[in-house]
C-alpha atoms as a PDB file:
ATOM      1  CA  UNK A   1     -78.335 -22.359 -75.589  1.00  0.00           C
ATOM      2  CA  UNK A   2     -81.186 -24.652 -75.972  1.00  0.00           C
ATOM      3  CA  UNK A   3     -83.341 -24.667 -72.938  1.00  0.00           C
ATOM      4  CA  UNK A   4     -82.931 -27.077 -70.291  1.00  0.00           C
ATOM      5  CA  UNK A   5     -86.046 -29.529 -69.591  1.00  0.00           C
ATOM      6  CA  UNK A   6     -87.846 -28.239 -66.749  1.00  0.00           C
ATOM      7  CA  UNK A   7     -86.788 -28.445 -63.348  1.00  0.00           C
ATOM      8  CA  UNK A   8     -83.227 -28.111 -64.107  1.00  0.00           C
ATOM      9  CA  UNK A   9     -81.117 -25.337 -62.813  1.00  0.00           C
ATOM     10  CA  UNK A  10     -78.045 -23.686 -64.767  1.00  0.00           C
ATOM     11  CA  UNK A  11     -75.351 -22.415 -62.675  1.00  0.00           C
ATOM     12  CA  UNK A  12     -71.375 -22.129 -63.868  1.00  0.00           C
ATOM     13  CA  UNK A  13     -67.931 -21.898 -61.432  1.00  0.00           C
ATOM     14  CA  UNK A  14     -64.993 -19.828 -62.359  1.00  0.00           C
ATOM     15  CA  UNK A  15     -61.744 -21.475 -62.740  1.00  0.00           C
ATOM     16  CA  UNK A  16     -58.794 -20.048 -63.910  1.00  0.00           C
ATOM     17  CA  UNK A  17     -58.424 -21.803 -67.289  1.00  0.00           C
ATOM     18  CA  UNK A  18     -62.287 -20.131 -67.833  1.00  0.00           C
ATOM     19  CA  UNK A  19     -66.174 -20.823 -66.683  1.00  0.00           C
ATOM     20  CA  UNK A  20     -67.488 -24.121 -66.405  1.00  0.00           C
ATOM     21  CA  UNK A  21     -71.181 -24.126 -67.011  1.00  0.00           C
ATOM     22  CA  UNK A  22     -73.335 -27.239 -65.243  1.00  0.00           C
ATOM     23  CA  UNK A  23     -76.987 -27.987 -64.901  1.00  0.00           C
ATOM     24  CA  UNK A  24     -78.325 -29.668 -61.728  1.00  0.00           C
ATOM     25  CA  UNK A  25     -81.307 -31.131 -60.867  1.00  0.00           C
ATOM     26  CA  UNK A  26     -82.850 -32.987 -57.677  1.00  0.00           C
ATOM     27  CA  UNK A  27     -82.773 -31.670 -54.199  1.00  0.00           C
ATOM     28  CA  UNK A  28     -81.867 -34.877 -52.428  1.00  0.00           C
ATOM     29  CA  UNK A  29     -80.628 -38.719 -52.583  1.00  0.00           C
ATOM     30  CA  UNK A  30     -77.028 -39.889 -53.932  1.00  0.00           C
ATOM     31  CA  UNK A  31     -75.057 -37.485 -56.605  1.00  0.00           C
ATOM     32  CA  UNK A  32     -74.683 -38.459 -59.905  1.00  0.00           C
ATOM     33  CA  UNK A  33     -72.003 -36.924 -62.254  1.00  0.00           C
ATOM     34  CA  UNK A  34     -73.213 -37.384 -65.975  1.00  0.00           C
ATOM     35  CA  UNK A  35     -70.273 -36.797 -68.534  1.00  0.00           C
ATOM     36  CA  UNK A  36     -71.082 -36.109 -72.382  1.00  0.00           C
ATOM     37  CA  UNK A  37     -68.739 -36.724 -75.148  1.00  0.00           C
ATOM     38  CA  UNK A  38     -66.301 -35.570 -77.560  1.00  0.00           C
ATOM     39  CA  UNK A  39     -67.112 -33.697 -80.868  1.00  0.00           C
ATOM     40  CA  UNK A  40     -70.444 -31.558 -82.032  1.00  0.00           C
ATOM     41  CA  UNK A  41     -71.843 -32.392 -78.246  1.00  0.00           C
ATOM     42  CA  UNK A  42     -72.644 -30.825 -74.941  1.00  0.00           C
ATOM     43  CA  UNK A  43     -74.387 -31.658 -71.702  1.00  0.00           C
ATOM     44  CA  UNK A  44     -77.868 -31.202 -72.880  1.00  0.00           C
ATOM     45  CA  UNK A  45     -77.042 -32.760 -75.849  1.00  0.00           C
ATOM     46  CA  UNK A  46     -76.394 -36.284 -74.091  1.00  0.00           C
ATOM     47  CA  UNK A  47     -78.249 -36.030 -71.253  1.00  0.00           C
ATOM     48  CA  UNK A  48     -81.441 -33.536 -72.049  1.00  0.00           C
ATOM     49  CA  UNK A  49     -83.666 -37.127 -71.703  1.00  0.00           C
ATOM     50  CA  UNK A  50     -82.096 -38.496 -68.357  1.00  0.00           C
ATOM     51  CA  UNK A  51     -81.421 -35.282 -66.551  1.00  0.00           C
ATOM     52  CA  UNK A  52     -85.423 -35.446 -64.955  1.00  0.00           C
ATOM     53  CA  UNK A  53     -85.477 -39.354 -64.741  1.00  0.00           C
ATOM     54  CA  UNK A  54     -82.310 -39.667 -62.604  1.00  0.00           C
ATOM     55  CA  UNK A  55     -83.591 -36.866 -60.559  1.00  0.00           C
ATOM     56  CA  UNK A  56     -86.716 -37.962 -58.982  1.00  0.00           C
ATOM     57  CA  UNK A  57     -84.515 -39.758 -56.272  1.00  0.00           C
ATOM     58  CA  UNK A  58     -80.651 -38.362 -56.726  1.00  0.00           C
ATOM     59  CA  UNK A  59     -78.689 -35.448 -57.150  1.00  0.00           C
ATOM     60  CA  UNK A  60     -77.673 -34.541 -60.474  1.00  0.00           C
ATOM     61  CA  UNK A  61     -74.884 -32.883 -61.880  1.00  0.00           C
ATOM     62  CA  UNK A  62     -74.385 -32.447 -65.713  1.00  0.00           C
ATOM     63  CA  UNK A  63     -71.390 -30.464 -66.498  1.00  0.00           C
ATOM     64  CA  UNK A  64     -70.559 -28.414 -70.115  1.00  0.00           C
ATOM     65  CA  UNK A  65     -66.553 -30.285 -70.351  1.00  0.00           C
ATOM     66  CA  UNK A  66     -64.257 -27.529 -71.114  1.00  0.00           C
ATOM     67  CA  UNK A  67     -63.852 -25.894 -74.414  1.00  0.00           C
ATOM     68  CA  UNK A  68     -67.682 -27.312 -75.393  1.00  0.00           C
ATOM     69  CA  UNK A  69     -70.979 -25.890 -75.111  1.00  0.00           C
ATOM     70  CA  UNK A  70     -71.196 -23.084 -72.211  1.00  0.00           C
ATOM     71  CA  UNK A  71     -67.786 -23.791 -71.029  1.00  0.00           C
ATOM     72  CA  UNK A  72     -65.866 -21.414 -73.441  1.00  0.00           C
ATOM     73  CA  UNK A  73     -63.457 -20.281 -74.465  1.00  0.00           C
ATOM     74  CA  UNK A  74     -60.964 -22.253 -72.315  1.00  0.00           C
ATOM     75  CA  UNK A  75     -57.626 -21.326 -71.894  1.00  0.00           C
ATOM     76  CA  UNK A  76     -55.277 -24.071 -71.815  1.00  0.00           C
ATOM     77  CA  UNK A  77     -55.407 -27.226 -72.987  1.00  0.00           C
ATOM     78  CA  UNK A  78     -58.618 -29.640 -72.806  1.00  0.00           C
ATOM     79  CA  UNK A  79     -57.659 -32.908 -72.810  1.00  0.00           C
ATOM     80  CA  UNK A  80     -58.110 -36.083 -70.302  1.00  0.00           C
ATOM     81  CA  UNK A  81     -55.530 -34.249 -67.641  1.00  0.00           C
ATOM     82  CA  UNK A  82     -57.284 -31.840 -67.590  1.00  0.00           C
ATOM     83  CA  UNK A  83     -60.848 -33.180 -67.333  1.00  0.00           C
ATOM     84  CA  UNK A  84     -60.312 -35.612 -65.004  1.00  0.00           C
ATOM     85  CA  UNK A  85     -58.503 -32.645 -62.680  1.00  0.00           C
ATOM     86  CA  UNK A  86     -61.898 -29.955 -63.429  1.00  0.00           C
ATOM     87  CA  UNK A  87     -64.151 -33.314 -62.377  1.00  0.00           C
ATOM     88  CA  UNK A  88     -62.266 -33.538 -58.896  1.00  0.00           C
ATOM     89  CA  UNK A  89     -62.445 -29.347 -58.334  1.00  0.00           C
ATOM     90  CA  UNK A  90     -66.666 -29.664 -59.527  1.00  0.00           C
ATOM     91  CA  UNK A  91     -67.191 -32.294 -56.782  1.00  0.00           C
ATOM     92  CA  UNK A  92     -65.167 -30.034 -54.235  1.00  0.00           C
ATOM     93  CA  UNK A  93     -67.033 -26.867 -55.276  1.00  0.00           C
ATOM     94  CA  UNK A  94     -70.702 -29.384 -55.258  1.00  0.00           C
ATOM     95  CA  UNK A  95     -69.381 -30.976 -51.676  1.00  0.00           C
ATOM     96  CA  UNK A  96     -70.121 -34.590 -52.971  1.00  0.00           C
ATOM     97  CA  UNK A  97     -67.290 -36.327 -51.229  1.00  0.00           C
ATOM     98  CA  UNK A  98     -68.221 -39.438 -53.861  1.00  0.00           C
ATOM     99  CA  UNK A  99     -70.976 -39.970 -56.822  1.00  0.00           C
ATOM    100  CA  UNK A 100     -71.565 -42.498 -59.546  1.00  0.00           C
ATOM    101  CA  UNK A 101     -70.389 -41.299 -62.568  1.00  0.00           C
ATOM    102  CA  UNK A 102     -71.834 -42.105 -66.118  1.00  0.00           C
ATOM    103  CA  UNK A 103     -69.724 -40.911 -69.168  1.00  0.00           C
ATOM    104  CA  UNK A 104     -70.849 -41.211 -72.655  1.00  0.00           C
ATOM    105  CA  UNK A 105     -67.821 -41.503 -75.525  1.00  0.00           C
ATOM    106  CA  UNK A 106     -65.100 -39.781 -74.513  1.00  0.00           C
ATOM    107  CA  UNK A 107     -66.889 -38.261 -71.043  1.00  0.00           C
ATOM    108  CA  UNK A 108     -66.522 -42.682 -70.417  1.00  0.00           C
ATOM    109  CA  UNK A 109     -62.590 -42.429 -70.705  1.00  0.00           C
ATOM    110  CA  UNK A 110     -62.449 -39.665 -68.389  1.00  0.00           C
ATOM    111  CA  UNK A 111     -64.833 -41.255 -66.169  1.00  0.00           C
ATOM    112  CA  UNK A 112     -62.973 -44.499 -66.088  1.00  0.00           C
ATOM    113  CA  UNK A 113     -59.398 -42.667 -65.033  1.00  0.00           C
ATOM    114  CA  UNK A 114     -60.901 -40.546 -62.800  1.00  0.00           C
ATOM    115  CA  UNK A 115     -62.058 -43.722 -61.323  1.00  0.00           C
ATOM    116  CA  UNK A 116     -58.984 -45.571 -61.399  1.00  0.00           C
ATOM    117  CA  UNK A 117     -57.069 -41.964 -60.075  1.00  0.00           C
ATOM    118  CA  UNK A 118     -59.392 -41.450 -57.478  1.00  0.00           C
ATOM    119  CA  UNK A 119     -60.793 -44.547 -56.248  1.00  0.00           C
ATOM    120  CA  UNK A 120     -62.604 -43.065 -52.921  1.00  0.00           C
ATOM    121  CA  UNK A 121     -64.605 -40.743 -55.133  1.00  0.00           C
ATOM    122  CA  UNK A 122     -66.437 -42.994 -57.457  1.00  0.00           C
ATOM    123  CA  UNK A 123     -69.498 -45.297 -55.942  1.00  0.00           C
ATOM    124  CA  UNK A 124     -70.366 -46.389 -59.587  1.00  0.00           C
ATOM    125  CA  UNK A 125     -69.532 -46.375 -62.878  1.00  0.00           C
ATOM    126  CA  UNK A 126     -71.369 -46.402 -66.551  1.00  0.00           C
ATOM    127  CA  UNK A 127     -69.313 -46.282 -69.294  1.00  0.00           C
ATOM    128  CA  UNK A 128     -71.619 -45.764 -72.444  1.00  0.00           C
ATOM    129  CA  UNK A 129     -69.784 -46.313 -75.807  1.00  0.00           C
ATOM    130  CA  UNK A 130     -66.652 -45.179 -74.525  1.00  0.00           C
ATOM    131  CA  UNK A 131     -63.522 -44.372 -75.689  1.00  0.00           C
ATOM    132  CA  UNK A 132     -60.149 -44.978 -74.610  1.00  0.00           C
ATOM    133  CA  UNK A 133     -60.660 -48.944 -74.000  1.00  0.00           C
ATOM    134  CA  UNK A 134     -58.984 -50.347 -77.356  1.00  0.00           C
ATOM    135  CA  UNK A 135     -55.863 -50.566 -78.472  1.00  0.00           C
ATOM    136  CA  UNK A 136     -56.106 -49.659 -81.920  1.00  0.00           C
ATOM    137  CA  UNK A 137     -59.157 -47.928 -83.994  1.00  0.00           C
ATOM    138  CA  UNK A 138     -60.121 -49.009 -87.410  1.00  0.00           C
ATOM    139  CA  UNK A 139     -58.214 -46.742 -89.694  1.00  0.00           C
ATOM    140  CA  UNK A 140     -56.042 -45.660 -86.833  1.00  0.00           C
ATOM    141  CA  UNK A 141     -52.715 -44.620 -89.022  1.00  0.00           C
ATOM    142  CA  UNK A 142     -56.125 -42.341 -91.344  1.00  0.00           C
ATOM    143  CA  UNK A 143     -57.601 -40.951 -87.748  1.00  0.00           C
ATOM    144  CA  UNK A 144     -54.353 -39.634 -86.410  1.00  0.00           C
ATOM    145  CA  UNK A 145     -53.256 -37.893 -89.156  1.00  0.00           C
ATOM    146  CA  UNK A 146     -56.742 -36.638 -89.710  1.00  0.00           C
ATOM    147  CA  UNK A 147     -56.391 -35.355 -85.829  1.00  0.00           C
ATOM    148  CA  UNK A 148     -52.946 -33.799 -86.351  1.00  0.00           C
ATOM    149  CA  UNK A 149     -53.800 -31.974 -88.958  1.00  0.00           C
ATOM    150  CA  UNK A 150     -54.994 -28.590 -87.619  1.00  0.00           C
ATOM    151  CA  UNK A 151     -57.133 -27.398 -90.415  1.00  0.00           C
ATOM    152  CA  UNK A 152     -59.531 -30.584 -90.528  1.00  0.00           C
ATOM    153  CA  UNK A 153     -61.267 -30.031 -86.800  1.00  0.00           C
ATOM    154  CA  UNK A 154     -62.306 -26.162 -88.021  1.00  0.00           C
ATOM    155  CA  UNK A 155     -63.299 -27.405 -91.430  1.00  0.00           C
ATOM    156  CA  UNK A 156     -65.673 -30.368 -89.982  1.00  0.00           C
ATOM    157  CA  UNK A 157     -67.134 -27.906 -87.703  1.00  0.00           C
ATOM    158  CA  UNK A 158     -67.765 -25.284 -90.373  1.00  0.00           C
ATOM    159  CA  UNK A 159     -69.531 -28.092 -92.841  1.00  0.00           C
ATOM    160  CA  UNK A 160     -71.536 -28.401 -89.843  1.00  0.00           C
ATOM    161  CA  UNK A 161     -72.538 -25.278 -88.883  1.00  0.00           C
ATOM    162  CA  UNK A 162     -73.664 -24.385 -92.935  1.00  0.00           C
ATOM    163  CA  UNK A 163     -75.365 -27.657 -93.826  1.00  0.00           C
ATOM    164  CA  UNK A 164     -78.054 -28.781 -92.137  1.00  0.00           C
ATOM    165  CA  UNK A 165     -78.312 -32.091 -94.715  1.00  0.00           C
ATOM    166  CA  UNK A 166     -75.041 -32.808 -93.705  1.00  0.00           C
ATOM    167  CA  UNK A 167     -75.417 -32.840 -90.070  1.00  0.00           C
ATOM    168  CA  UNK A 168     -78.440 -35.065 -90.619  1.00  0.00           C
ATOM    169  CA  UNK A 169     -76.510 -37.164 -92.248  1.00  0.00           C
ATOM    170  CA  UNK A 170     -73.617 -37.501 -89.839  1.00  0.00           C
ATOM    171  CA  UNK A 171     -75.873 -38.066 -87.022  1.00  0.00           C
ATOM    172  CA  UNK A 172     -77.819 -40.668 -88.755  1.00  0.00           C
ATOM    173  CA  UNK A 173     -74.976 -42.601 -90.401  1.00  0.00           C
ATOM    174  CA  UNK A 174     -72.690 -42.392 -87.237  1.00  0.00           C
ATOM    175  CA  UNK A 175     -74.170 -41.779 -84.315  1.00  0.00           C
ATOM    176  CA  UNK A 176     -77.791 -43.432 -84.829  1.00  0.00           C
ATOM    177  CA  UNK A 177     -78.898 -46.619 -86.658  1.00  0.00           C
ATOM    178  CA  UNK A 178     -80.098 -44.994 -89.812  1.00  0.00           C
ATOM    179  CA  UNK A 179     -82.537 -42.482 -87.701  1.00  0.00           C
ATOM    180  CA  UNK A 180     -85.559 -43.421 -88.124  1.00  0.00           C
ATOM    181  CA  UNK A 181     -86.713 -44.448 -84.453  1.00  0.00           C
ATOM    182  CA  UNK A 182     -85.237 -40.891 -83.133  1.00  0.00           C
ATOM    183  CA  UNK A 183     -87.773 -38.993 -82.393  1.00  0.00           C
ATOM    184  CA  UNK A 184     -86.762 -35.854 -81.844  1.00  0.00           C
ATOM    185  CA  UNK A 185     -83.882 -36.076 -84.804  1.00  0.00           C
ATOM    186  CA  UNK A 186     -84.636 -32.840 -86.211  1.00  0.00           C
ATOM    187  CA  UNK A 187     -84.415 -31.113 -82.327  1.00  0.00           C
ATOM    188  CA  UNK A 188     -81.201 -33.337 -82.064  1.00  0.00           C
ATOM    189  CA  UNK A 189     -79.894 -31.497 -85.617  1.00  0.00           C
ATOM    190  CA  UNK A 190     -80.825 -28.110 -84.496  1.00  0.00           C
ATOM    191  CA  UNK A 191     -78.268 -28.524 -81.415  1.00  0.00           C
ATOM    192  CA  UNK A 192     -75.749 -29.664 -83.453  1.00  0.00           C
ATOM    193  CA  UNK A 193     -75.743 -26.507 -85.813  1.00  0.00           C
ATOM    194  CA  UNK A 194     -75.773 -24.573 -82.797  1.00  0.00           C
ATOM    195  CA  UNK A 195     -72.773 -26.261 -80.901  1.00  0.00           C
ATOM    196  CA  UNK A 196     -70.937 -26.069 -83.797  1.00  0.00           C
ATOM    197  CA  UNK A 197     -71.596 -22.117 -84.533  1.00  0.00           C
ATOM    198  CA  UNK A 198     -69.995 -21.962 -81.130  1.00  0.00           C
ATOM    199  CA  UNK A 199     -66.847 -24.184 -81.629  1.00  0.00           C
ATOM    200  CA  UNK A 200     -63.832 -23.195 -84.035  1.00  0.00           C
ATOM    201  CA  UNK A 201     -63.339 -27.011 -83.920  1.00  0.00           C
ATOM    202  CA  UNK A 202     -65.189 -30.326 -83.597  1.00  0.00           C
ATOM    203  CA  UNK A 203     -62.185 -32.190 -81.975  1.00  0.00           C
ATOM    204  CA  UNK A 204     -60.956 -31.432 -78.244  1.00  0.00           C
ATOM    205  CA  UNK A 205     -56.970 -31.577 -77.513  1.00  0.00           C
ATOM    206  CA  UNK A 206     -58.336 -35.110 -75.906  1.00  0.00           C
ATOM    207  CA  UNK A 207     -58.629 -36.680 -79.413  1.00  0.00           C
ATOM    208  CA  UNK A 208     -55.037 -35.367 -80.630  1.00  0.00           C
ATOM    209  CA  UNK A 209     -53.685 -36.569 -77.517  1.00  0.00           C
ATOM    210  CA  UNK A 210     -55.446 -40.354 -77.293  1.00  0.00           C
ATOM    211  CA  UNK A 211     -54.867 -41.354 -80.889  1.00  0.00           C
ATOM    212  CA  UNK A 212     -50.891 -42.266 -81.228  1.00  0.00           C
ATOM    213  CA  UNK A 213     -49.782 -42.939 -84.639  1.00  0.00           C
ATOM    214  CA  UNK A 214     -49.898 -46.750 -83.917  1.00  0.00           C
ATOM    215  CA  UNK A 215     -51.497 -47.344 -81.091  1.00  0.00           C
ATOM    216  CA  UNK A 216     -53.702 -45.676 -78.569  1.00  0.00           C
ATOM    217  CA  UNK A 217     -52.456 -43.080 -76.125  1.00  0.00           C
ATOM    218  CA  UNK A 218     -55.121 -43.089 -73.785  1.00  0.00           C
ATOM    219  CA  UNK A 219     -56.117 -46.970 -73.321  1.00  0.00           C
ATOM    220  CA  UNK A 220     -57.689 -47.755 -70.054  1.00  0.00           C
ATOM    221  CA  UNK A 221     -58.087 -51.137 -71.072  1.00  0.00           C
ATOM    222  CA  UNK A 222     -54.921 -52.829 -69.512  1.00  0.00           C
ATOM    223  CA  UNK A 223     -55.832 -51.186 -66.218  1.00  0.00           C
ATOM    224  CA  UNK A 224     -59.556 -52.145 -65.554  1.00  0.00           C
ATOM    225  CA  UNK A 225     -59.115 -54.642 -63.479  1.00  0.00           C
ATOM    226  CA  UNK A 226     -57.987 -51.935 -60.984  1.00  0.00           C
ATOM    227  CA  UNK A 227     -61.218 -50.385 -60.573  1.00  0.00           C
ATOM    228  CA  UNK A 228     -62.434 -50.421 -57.222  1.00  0.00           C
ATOM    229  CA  UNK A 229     -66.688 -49.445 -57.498  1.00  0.00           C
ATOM    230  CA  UNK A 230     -69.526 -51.252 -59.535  1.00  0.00           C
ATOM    231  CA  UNK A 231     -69.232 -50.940 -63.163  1.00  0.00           C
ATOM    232  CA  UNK A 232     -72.068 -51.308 -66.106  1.00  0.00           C
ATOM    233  CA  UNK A 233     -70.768 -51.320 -69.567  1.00  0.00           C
ATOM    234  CA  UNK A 234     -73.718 -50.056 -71.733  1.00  0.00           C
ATOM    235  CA  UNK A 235     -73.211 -49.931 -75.397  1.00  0.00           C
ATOM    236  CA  UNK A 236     -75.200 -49.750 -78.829  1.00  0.00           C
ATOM    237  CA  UNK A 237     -74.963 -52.991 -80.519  1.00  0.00           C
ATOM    238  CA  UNK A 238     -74.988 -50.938 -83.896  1.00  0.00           C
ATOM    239  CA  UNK A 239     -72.600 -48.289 -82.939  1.00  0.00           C
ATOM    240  CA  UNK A 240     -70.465 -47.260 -86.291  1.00  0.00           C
ATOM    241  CA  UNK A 241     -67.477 -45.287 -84.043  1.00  0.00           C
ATOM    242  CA  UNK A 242     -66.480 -47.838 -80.897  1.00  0.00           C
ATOM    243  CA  UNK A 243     -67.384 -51.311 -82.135  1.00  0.00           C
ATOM    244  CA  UNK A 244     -69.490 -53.096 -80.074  1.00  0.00           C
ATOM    245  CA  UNK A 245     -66.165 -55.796 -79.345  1.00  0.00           C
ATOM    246  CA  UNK A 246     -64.325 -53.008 -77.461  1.00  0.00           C
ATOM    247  CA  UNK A 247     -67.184 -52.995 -74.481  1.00  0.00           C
ATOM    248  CA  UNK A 248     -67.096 -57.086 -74.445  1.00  0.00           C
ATOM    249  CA  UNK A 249     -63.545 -56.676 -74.102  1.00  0.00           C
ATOM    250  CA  UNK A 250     -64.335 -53.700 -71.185  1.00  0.00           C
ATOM    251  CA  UNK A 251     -66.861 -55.672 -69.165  1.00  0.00           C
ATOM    252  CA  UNK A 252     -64.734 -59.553 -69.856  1.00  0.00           C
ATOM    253  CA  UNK A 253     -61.616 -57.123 -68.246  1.00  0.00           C
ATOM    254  CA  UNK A 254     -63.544 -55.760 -64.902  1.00  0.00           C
ATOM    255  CA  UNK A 255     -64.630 -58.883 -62.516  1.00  0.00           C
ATOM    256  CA  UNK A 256     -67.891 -58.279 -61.439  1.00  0.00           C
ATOM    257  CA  UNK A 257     -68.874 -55.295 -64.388  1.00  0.00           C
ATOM    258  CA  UNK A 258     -72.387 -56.023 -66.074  1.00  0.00           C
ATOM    259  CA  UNK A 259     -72.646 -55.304 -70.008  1.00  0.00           C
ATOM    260  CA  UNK A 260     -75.534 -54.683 -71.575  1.00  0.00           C
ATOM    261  CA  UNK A 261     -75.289 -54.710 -75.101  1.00  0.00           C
ATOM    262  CA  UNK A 262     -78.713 -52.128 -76.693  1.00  0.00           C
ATOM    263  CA  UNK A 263     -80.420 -54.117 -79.942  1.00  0.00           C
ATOM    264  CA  UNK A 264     -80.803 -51.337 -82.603  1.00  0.00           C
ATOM    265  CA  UNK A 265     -78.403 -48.992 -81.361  1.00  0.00           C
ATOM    266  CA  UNK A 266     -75.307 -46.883 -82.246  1.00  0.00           C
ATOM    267  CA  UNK A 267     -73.470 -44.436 -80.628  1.00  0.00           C
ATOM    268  CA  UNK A 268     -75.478 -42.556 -79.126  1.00  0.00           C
ATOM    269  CA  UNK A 269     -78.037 -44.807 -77.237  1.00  0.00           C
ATOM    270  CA  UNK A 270     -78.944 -42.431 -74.974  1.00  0.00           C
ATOM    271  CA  UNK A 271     -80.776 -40.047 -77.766  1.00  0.00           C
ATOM    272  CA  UNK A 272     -81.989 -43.036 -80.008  1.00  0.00           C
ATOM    273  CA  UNK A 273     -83.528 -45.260 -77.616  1.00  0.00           C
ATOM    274  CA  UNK A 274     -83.467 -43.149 -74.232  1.00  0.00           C
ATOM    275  CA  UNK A 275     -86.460 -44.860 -72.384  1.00  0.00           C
ATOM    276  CA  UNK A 276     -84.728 -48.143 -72.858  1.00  0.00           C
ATOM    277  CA  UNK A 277     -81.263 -46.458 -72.202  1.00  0.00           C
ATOM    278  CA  UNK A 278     -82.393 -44.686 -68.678  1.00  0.00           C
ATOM    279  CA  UNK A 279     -84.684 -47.886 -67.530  1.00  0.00           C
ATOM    280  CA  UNK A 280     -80.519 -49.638 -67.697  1.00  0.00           C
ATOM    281  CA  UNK A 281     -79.091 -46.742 -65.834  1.00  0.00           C
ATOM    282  CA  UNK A 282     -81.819 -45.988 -63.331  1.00  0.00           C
ATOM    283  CA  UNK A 283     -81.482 -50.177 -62.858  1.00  0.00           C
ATOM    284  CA  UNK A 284     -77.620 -49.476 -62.177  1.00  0.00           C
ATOM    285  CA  UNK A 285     -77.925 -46.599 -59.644  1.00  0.00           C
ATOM    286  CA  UNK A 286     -80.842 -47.591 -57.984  1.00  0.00           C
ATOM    287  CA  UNK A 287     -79.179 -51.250 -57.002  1.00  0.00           C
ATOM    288  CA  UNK A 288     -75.653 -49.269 -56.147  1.00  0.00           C
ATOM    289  CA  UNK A 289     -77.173 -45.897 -53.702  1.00  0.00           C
END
């Protein structure tokens, strides 16, 4: 594990599927949940840059989803079920009767139907190139058999783990706008390889289970309109994996939700332009304590 920045704690809780590892930092104010994404990530590798901004005035809570960085091996199946069920027992075992939750990617899909599930838990909610708010992907019929077929997740992840050019690559052509405004890109690769050392695949049950062979499975879109709390749709206008049309269609679907739409971004705004990323989401929680 990478070390957390400073001032963050590292604790874990014992379930029965396996350990859930979470970071925390802030000793008072509202509590925040923040919720990383699917593939070659972990909580540190979302959040490592808004962990210590959020927490000069809230509580934060950053957990490892199960089956990904310190929360394995997990035994049983990880998929939205059965995130959205671990995110009600980690509020339980924190006592925070009800935070805002942010969820990058796929932690925005389980953040939006744990928010439509469980209305009285969620004060807020910042869904940051998310998944599972479209009703088709580009190549969909390509993606789901790419998904179904079990020896592609353990083959991506072992490419990733050997080749550091590769990973660059990946991160610069998908998740960033080329990479040449991050930063800390080579830090960013180095987490990667390490994530995916740990992982026998890249893909969680979650992705098997929300790509249908002609449609999506898991498509909060049709139900947005439900939600009960704020919402802020924040997305990268560049991002190569969720088109920047799906969070229009997100934000034009919730009455009252605020989009902002990042210039020069892709999917992973939060590690390619995270001071103009957190000054949005400290905006958000600050106006919604």
């Amino acid at each position: 594990m990478t070390a957390p920045p400073q001032g963050v704690e590292v604790d874990h809780i014992e379930f029965p599927a396996g350990r859930v590892r979470f970071f925390r930092a802030g000793s008072s104010g509202p509590a925040i949940v923040l919720l990383h994404g699917g593939g070659p990530d972990n909580a540190l590798i979302s959040w490592r840059h808004a962990i210590g901004v959020l927490a000069a005035d809230h509580r934060v809570f950053v957990p490892d989803l199960p089956g990904q960085g310190g929360s394995m091996p997990w035994r049983g199946r990880a998929n939205q079920r059965t995130f959205e069920e671990v995110l009600r027992w980690l509020l339980d075992a924190w006592q925070v009767p009800q935070a805002v939750l942010v969820g990058l990617s796929m932690g925005g899909s389980i953040a939006a139907g744990f928010a439509l599930r469980n209305p009285q838990r969620v004060r807020g909610l910042v869904l940051v190139d998310s998944t599972g708010l479209q009703h088709r992907l580009e190549r969909h019929l390509l993606v789901h058999l790419a998904l179904r077929a079990r020896f592609v997740g353990p083959l991506a992840a072992k490419l990733l783990r050997l080749n550091r050019s590769l990973v660059r690559a990946v991160l610069t052509k998908l998740f960033f706008t080329g990479g040449r405004g991050v930063h800390d890109l080579e830090s960013i690769v180095d987490e990667v390889i390490a994530e995916s050392r740990a992982r026998g695949s890249v893909f969680a049950d979650w992705h098997a289970d929300a790509v249908g062979r002609s449609s999506m499975r898991i498509n909060h879109l049709p139900h947005l309109g439900q939600l009960q709390c704020p919402v802020m749709v924040v997305h990268g206008e560049r991002d190569a994996i969720v088109p920047v049309q799906a969070a229009r269609d997100a934000a034009a679907a919730i009455p009252g939700a605020t989009l902002r739409v990042l210039p020069e971004a892709g999917h992973w705004p939060n590690r390619e332009r995270p001071t103009e990323f957190n000054a949005v989401l400290r905006e958000f929680v600050n106006a919604h304590r």
